[in-house]
Structures are given as C-alpha cells and as structure tokens.
N, C-alpha and C. Protein backbone atom coordinates (compact mmCIF):
# COMPACT_ATOMS: atom_id res chain seq x y z
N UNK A 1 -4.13 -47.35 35.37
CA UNK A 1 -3.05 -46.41 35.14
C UNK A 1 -3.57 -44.97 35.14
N UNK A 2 -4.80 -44.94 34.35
CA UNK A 2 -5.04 -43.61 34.85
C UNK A 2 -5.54 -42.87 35.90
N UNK A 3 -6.14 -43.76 36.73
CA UNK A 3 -6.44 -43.66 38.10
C UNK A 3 -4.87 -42.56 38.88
N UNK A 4 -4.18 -43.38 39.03
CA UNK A 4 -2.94 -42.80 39.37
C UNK A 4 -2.25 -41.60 38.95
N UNK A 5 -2.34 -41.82 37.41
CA UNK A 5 -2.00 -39.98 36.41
C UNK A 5 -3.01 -39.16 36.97
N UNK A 6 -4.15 -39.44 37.44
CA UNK A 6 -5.31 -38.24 38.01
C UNK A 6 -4.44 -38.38 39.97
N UNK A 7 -5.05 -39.08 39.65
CA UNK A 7 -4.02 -38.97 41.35
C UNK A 7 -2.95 -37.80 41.45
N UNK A 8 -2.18 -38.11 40.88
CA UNK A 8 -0.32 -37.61 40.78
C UNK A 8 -1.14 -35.99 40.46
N UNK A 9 -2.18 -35.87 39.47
CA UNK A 9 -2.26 -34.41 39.03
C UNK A 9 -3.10 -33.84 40.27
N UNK A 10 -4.00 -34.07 41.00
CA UNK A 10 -4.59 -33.82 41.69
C UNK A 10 -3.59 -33.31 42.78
N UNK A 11 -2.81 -34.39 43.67
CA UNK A 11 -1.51 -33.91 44.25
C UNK A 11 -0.58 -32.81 43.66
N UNK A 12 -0.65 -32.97 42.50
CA UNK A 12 0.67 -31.42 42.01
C UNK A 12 0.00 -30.48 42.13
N UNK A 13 -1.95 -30.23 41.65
CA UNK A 13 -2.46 -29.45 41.72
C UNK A 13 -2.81 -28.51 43.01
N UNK A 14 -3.11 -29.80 44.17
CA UNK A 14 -3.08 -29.01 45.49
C UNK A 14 -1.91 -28.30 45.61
N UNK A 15 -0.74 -29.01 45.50
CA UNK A 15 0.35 -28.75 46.31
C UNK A 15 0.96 -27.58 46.00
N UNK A 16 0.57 -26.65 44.34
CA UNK A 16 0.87 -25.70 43.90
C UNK A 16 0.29 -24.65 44.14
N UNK A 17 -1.88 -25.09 44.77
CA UNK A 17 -2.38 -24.27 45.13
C UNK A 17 -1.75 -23.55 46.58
N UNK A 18 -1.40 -24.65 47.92
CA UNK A 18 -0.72 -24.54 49.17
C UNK A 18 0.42 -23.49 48.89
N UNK A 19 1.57 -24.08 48.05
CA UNK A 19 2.38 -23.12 47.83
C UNK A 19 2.29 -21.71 47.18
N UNK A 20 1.03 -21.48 46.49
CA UNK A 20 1.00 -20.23 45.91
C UNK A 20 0.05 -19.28 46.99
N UNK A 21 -0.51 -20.08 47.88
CA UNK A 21 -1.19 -19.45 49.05
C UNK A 21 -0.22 -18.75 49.94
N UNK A 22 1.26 -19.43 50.68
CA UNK A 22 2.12 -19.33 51.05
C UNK A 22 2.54 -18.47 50.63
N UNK A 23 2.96 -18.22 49.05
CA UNK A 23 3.45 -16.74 48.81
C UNK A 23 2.48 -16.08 48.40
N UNK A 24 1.49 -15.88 48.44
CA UNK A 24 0.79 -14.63 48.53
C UNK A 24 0.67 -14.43 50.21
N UNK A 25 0.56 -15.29 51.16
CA UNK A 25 0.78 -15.16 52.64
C UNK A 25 2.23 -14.05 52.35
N UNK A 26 3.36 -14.51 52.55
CA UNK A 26 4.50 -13.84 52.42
C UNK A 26 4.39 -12.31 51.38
N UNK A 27 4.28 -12.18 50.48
CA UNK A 27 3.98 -11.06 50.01
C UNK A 27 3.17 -9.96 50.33
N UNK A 28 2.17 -10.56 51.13
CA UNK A 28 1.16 -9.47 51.95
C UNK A 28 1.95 -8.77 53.13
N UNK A 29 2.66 -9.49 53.60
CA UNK A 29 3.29 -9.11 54.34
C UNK A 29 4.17 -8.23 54.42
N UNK A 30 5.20 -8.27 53.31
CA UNK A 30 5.50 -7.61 52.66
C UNK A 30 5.00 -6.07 52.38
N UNK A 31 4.19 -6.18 51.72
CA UNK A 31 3.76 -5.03 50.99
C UNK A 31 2.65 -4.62 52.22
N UNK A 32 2.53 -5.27 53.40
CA UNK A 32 1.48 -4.37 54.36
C UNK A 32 2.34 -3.58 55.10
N UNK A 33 3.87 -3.67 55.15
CA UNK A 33 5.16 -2.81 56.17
C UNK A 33 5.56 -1.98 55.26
N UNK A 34 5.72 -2.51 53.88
CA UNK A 34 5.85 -1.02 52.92
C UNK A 34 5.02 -0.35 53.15
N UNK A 35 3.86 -0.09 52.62
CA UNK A 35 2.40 0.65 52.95
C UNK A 35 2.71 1.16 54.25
N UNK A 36 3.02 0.59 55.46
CA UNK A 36 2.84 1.01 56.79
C UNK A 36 4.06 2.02 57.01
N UNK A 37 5.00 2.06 56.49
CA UNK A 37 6.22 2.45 56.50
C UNK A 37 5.80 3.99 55.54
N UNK A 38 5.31 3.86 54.66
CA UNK A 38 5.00 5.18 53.95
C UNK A 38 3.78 5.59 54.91
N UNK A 39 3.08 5.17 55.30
CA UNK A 39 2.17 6.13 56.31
C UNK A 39 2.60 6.34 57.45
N UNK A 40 3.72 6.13 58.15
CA UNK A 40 4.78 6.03 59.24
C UNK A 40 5.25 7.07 58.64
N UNK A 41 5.62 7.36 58.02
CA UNK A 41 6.94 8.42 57.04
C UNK A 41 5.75 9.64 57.00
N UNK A 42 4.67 9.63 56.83
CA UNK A 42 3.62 10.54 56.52
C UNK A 42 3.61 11.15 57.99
N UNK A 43 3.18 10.35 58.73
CA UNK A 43 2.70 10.75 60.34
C UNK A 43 4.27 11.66 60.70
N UNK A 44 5.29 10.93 60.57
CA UNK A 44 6.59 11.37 61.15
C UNK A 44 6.95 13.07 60.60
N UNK A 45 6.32 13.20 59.55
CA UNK A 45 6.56 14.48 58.83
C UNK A 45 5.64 15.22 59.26
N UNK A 46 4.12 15.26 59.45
CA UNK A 46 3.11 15.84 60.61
C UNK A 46 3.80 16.42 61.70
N UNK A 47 4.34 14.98 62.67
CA UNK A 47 4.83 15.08 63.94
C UNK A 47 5.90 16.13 64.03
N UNK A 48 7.28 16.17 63.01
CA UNK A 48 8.10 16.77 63.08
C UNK A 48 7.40 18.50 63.14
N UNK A 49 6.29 18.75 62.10
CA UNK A 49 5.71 20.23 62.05
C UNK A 49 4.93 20.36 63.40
N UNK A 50 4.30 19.78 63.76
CA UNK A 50 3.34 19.99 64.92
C UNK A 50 3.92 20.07 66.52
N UNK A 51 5.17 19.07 66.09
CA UNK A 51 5.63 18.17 67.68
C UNK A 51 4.69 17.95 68.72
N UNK A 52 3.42 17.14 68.04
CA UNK A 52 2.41 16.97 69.19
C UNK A 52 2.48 15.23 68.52
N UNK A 53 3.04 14.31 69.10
CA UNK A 53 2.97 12.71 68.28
C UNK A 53 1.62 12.02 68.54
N UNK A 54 0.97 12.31 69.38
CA UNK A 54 0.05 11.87 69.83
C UNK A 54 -0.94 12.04 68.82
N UNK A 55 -1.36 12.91 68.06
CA UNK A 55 -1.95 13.43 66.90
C UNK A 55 -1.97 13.20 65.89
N UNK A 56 -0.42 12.11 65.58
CA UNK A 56 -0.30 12.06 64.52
C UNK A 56 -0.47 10.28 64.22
N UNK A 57 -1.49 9.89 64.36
CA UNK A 57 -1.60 8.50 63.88
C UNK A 57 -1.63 8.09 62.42
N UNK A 58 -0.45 7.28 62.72
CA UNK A 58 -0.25 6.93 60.57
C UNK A 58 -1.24 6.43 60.48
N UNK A 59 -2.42 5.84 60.29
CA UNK A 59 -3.87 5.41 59.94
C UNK A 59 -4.96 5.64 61.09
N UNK A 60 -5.84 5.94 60.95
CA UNK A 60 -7.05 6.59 61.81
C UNK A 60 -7.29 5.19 63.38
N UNK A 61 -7.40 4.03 62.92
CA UNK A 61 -6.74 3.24 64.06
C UNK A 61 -5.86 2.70 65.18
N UNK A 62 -4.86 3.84 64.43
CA UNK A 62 -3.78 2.77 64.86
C UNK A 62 -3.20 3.41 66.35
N UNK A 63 -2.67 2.41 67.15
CA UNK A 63 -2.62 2.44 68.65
C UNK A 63 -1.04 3.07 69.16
N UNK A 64 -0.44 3.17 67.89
CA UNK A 64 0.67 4.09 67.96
C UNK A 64 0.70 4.85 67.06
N UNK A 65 2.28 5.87 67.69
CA UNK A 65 2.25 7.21 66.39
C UNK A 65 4.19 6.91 66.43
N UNK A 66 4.44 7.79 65.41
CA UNK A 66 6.20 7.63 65.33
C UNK A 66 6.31 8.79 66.17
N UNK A 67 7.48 8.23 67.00
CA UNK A 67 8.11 9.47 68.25
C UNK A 67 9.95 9.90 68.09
N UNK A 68 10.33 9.03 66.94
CA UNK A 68 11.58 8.91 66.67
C UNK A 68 12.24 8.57 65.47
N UNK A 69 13.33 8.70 65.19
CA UNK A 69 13.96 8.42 63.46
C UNK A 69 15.62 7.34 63.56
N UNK A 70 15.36 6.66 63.35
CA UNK A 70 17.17 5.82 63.45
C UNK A 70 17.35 6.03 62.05
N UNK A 71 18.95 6.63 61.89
CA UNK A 71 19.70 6.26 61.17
C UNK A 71 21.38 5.81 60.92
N UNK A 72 21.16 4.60 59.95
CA UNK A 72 21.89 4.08 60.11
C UNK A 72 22.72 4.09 58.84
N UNK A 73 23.57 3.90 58.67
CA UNK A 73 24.88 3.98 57.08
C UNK A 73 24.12 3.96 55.61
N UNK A 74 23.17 2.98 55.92
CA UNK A 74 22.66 2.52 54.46
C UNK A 74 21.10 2.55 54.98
N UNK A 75 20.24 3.09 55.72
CA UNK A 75 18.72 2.81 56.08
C UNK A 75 18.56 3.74 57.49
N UNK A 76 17.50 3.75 57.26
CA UNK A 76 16.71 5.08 58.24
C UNK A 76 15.04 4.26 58.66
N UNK A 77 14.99 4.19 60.01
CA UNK A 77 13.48 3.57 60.46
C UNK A 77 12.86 4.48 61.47
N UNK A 78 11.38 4.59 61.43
CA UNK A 78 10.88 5.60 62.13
C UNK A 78 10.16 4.57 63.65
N UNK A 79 10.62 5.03 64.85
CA UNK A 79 10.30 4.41 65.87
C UNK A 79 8.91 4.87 66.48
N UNK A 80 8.25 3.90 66.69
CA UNK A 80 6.98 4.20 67.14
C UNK A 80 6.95 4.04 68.89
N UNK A 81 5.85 4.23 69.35
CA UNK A 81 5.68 4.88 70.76
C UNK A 81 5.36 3.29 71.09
N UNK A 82 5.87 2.81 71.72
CA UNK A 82 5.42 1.93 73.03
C UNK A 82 6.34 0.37 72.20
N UNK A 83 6.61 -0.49 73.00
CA UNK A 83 7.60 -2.12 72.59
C UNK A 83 6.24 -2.99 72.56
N UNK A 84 4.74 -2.54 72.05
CA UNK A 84 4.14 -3.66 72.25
C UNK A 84 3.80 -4.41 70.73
N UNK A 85 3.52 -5.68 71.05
CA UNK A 85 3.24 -6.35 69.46
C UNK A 85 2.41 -5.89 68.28
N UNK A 86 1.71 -4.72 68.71
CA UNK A 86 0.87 -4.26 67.84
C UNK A 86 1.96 -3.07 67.16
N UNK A 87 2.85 -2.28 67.40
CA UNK A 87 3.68 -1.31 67.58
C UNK A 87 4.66 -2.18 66.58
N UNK A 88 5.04 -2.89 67.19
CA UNK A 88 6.25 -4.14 66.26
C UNK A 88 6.39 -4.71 65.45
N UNK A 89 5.27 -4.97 65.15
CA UNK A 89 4.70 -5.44 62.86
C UNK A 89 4.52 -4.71 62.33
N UNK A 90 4.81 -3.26 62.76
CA UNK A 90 5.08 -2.32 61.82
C UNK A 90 6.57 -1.31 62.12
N UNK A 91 7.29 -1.86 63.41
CA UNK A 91 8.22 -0.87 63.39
C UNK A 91 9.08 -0.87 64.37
N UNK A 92 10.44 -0.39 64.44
CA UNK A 92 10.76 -0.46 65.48
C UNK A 92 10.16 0.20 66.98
N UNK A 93 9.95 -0.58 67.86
CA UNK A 93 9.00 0.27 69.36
C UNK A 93 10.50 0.78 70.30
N UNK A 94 9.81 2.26 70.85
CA UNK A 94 10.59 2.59 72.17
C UNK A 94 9.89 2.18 73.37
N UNK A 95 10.64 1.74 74.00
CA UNK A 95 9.90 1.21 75.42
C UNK A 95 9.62 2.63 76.14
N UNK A 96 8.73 2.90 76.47
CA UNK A 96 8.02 4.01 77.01
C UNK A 96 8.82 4.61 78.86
N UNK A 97 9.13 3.42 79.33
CA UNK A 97 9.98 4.05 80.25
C UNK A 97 11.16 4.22 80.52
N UNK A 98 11.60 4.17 78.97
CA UNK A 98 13.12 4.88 79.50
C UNK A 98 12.93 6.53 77.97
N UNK A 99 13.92 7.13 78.38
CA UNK A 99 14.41 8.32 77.90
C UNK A 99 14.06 8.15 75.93
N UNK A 100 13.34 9.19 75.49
CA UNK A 100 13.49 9.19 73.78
C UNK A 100 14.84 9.36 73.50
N UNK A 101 15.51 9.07 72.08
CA UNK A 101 16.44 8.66 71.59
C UNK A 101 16.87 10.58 71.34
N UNK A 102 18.02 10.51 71.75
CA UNK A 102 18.67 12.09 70.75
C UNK A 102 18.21 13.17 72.49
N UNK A 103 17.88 11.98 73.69
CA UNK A 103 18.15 13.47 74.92
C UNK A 103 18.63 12.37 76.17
N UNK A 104 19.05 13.51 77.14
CA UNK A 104 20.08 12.52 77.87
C UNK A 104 19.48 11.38 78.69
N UNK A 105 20.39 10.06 78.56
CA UNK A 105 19.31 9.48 79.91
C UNK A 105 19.97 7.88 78.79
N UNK A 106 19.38 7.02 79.05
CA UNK A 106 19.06 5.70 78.66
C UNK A 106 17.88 5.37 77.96
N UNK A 107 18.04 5.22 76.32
CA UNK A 107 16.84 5.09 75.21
C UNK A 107 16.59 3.35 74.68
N UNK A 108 15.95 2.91 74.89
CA UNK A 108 15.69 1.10 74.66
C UNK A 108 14.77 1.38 73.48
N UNK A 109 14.78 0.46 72.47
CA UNK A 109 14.00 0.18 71.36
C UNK A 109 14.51 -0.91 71.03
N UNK A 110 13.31 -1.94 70.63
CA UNK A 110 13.02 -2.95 69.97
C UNK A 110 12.44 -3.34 68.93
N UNK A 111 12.96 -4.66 68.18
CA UNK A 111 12.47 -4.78 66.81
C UNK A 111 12.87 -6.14 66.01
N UNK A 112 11.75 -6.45 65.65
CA UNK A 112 11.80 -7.90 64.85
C UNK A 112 12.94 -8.01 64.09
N UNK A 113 14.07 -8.84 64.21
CA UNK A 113 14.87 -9.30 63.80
C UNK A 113 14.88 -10.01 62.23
N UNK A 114 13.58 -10.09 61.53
CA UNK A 114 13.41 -10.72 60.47
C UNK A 114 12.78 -9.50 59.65
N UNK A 115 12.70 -8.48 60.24
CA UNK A 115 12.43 -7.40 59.06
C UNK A 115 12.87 -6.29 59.52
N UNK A 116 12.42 -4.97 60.38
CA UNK A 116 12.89 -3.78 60.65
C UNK A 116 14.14 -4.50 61.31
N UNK A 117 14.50 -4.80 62.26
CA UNK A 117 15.58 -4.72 62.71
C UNK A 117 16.71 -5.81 62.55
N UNK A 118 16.56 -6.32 61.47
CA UNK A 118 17.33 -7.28 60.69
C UNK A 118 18.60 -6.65 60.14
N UNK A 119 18.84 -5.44 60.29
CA UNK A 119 19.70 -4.44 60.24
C UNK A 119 21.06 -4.36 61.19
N UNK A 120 20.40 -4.70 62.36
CA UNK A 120 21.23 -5.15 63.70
C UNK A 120 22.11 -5.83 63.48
N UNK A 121 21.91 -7.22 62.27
CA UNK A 121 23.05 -7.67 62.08
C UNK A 121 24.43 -7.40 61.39
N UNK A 122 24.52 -6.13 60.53
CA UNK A 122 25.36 -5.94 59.71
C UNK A 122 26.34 -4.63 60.48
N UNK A 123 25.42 -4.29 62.03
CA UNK A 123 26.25 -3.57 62.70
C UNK A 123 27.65 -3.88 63.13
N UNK A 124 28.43 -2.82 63.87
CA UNK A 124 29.96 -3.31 63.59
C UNK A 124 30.32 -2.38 64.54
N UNK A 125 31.20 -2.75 66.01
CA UNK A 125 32.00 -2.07 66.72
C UNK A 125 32.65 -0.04 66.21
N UNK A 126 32.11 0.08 66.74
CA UNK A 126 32.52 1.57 66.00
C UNK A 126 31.61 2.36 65.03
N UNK A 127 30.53 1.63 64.59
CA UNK A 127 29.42 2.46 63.57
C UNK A 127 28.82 3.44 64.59
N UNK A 128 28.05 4.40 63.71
CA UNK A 128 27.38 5.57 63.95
C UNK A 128 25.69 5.33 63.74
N UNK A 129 25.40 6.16 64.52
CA UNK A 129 23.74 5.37 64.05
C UNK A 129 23.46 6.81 65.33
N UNK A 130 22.73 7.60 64.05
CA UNK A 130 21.70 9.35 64.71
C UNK A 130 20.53 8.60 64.64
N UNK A 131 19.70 9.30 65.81
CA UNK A 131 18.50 9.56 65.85
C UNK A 131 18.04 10.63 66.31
N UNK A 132 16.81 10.52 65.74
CA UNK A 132 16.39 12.27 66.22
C UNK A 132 14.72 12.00 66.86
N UNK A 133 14.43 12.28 67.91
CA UNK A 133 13.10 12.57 68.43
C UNK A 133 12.25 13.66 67.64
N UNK A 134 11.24 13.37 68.81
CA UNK A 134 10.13 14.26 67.67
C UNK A 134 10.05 15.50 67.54
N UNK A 135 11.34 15.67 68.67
CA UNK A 135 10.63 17.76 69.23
C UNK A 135 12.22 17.88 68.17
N UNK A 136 12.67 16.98 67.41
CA UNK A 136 13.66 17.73 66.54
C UNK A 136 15.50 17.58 66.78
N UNK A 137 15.50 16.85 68.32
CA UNK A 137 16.68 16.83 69.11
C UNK A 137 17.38 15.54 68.41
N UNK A 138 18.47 15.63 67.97
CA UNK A 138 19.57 14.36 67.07
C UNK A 138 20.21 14.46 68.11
N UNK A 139 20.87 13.34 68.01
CA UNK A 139 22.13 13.09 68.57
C UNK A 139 22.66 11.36 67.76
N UNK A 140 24.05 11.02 68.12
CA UNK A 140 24.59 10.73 67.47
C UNK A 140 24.98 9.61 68.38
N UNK A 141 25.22 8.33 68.21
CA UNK A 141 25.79 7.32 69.08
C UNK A 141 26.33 6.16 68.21
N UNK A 142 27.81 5.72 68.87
CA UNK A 142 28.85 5.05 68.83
C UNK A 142 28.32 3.81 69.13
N UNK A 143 28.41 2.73 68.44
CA UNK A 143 28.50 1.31 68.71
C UNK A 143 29.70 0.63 69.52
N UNK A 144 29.12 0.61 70.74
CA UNK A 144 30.51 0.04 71.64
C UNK A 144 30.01 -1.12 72.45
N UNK A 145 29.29 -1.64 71.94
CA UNK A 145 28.93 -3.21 72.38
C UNK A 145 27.99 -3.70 71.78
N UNK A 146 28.16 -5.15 71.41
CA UNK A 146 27.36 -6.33 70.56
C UNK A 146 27.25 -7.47 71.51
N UNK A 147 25.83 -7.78 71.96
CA UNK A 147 25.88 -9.05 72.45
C UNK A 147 24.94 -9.72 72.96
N UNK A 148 24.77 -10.97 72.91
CA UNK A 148 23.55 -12.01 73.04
C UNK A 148 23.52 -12.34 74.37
N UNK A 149 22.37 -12.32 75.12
CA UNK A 149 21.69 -12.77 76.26
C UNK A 149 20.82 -13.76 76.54
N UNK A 150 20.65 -14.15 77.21
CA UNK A 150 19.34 -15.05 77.62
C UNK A 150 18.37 -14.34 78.63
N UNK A 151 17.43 -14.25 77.92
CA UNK A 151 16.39 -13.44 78.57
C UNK A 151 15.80 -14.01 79.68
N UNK A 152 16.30 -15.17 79.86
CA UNK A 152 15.43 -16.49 81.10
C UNK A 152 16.57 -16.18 82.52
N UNK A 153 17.63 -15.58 81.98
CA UNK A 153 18.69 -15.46 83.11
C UNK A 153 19.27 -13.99 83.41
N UNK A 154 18.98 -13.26 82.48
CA UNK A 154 19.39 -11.68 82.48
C UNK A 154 18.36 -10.43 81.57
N UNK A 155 17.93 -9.63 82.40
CA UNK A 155 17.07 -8.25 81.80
C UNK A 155 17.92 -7.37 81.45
N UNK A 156 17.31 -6.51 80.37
CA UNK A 156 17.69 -5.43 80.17
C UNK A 156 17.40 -4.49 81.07
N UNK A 157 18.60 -3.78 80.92
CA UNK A 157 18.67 -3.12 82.21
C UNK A 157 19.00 -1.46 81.45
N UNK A 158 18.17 -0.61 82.42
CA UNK A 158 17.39 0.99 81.83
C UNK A 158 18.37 1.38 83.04
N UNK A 159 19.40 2.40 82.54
CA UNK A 159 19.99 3.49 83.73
C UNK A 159 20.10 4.98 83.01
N UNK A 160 19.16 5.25 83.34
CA UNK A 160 18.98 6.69 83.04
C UNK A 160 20.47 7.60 83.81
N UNK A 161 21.63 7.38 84.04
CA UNK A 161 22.77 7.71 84.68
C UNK A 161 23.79 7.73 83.04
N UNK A 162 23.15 6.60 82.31
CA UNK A 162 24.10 6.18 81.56
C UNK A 162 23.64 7.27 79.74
N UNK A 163 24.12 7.77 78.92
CA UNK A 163 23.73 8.25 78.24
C UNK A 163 24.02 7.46 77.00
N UNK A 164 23.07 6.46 76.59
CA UNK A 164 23.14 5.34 75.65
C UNK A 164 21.92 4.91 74.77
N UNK A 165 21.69 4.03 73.95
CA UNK A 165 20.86 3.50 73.07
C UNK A 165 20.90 2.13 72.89
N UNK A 166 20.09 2.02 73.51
CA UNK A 166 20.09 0.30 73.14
C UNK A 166 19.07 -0.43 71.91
N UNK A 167 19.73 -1.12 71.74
CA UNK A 167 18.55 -1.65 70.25
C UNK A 167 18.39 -2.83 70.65
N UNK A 168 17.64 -3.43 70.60
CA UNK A 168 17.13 -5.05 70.81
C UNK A 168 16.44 -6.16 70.14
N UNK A 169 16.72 -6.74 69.15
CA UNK A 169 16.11 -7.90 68.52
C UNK A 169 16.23 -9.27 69.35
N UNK A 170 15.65 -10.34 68.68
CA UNK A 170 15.54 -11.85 69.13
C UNK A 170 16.60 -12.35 68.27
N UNK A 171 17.34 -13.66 68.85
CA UNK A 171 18.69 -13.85 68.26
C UNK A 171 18.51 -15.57 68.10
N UNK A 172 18.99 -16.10 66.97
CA UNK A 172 19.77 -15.44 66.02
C UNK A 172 18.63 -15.45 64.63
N UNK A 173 19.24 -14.71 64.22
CA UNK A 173 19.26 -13.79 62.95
C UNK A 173 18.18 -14.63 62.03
N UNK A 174 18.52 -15.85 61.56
CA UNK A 174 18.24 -16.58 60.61
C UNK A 174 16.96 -17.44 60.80
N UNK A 175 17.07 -17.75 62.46
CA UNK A 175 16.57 -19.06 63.17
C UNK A 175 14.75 -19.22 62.03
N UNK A 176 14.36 -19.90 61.78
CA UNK A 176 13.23 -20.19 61.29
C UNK A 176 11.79 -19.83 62.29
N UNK A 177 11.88 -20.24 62.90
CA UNK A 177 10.94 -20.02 63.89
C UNK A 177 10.78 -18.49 64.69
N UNK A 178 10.09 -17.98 65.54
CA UNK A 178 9.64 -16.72 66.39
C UNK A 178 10.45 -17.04 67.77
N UNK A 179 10.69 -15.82 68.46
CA UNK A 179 10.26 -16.47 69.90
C UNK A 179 12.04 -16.56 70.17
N UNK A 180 11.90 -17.23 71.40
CA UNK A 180 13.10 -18.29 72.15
C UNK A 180 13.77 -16.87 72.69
N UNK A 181 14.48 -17.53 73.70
CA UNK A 181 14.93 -16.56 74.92
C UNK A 181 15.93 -15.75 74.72
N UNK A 182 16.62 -16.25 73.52
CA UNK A 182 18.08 -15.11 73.11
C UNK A 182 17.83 -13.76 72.68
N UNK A 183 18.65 -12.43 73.05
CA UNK A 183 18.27 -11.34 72.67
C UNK A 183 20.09 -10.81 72.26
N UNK A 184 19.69 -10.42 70.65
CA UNK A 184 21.07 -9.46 70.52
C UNK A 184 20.70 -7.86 71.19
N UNK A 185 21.78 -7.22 71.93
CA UNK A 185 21.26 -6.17 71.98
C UNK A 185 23.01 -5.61 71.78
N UNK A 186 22.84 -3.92 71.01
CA UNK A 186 23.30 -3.33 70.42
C UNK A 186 23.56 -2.05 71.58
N UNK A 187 24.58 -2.31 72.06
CA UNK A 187 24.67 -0.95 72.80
C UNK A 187 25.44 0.08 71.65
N UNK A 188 24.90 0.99 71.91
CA UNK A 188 25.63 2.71 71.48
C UNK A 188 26.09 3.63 72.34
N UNK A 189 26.80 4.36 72.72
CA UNK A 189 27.11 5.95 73.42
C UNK A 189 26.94 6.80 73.13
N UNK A 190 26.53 7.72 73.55
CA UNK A 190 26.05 9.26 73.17
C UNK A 190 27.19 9.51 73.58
N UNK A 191 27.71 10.79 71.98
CA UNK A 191 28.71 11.04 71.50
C UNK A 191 28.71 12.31 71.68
C-alpha cells in the first residue's frame, strides 16, 4: 500500500512541477512584450525627436526600430519596421513595401493574433483607428471591411492607387495552435 501512496505522490509531484514550468513558460512571455513594449515606447519617443528610426533601436540588438503608432478606441501599439518573425514577438510589423501608415498610398501591417493584434477582434464596421509615422504625419482611417481569407488561394494585395490600411492577423482568434492558412484582414480608408 505504500508503494502506491509514494507512487500517486511522486506523480502529483511531477505533474505540479510540469505545470508550474508551463506557467512560468507563459509568464515570461508575458512580461518579455511588456518590457519590450516599454523599450518600444522609449525608441518611439527618440524616433519621434530625431526622425531618423534607424537609430533608434529599442535594445542595442535588436533588428528592428518603431516606424509607426496605431491607435485604436481603448489601446495604442507602436509598429516596427519590417513583417518578419523576429519584428512580430514583439510587435505589430509594417511590411516594408508598401507605403508607412498616416501618407498616401497603401499601408499593410501585421500581427499575432494572440497578443498585439488580438485587438483586431473587437473591431467593428465604422471604427476609427489614427496612426501616425515617424516623421510625425497622422492620419485617420475608417473601418470599411472585415474579412477572412485563405492564404493557400488568395494574397494580399498592395495598391498604392488605393489610400488604405490594412491590418492582418491569423484567423481565428481563439484557435489553440499557430499557423494555418486563414488570415483576418481589417481594411480601413483614409479619411
């Protein structure tokens, strides 16, 4: 019998160590986009005095700088230079070849759906959402389309003709897992 009571404790004991590993996994995480987000907020306030972004790297490593500001009803995110994965665990990315956000042309930015741009979902036909680039230029854009794609059958599509903002997460919202081919994207109009 006691063979088994050591058993059973041994099992609760791992299984509490696994799970408390798990949330300290999750909490780092956490608190490494806060942190990144206040040195994002640091660089962005540089950038705004200098308007040189290139200069302004929120940590002495890092392979981007903030080139942009979204805001939205209830939250404000600082967009960093380039849509690549290193750029994206800390922030929303502008895709580098289309137009910065707040001047004319067609502006694309992307963003993890389970943290910065988890925001996407509470958008709504008709909201407002400014951004302002780095040299200081706002502008203001209208939510006039919501909608999911399959990325295996249709691209986003950049027309610098069109004077818009597109936002782009992975869809849907909740899904457990990374990845998979659906994309919400958030059109706006420059207003």
């Amino acid at each position: 019998m006691s063979i088994k009571v050591s058993n059973y404790w041994l099992f609760a004991c791992l299984s509490g160590i696994v799970g408390l590993l798990f949330l300290v996994n999750g909490l780092t995480l956490s608190v490494k986009a806060l942190l990144a987000q206040t040195l994002i907020h640091n660089a962005w306030q540089q950038v705004q005095h200098e308007q040189k972004p290139q200069l302004a790297k929120p940590w002495p490593w890092a392979d981007t700088y903030p080139v942009a500001q979204l805001m939205f009803a209830d939250k404000s995110l600082y967009v960093l230079n380039g849509a690549t994965g290193e750029a994206l665990s800390f922030g929303p990315g502008h895709y580098t070849q289309t137009v910065l956000p707040g001047t004319k042309g067609d502006s694309v930015i992307a963003g993890h759906r389970d943290s910065h741009f988890a925001v996407l979902k509470t958008l709504k036909m008709g909201d407002i959402i400014t951004a302002k680039n780095y040299l200081g230029e706002s502008q203001r854009y209208k939510v006039e389309e919501l909608k999911i794609i399959d990325s295996r059958k249709e691209k986003i599509q950049f027309d610098n003709q069109q004077n818009r903002l597109q936002l782009i997460t992975c869809y849907p919202f909740d899904k457990i897992t990374a990845g998979g081919p659906l994309r919400y994207v958030v059109m706006a109009r420059f207003l």
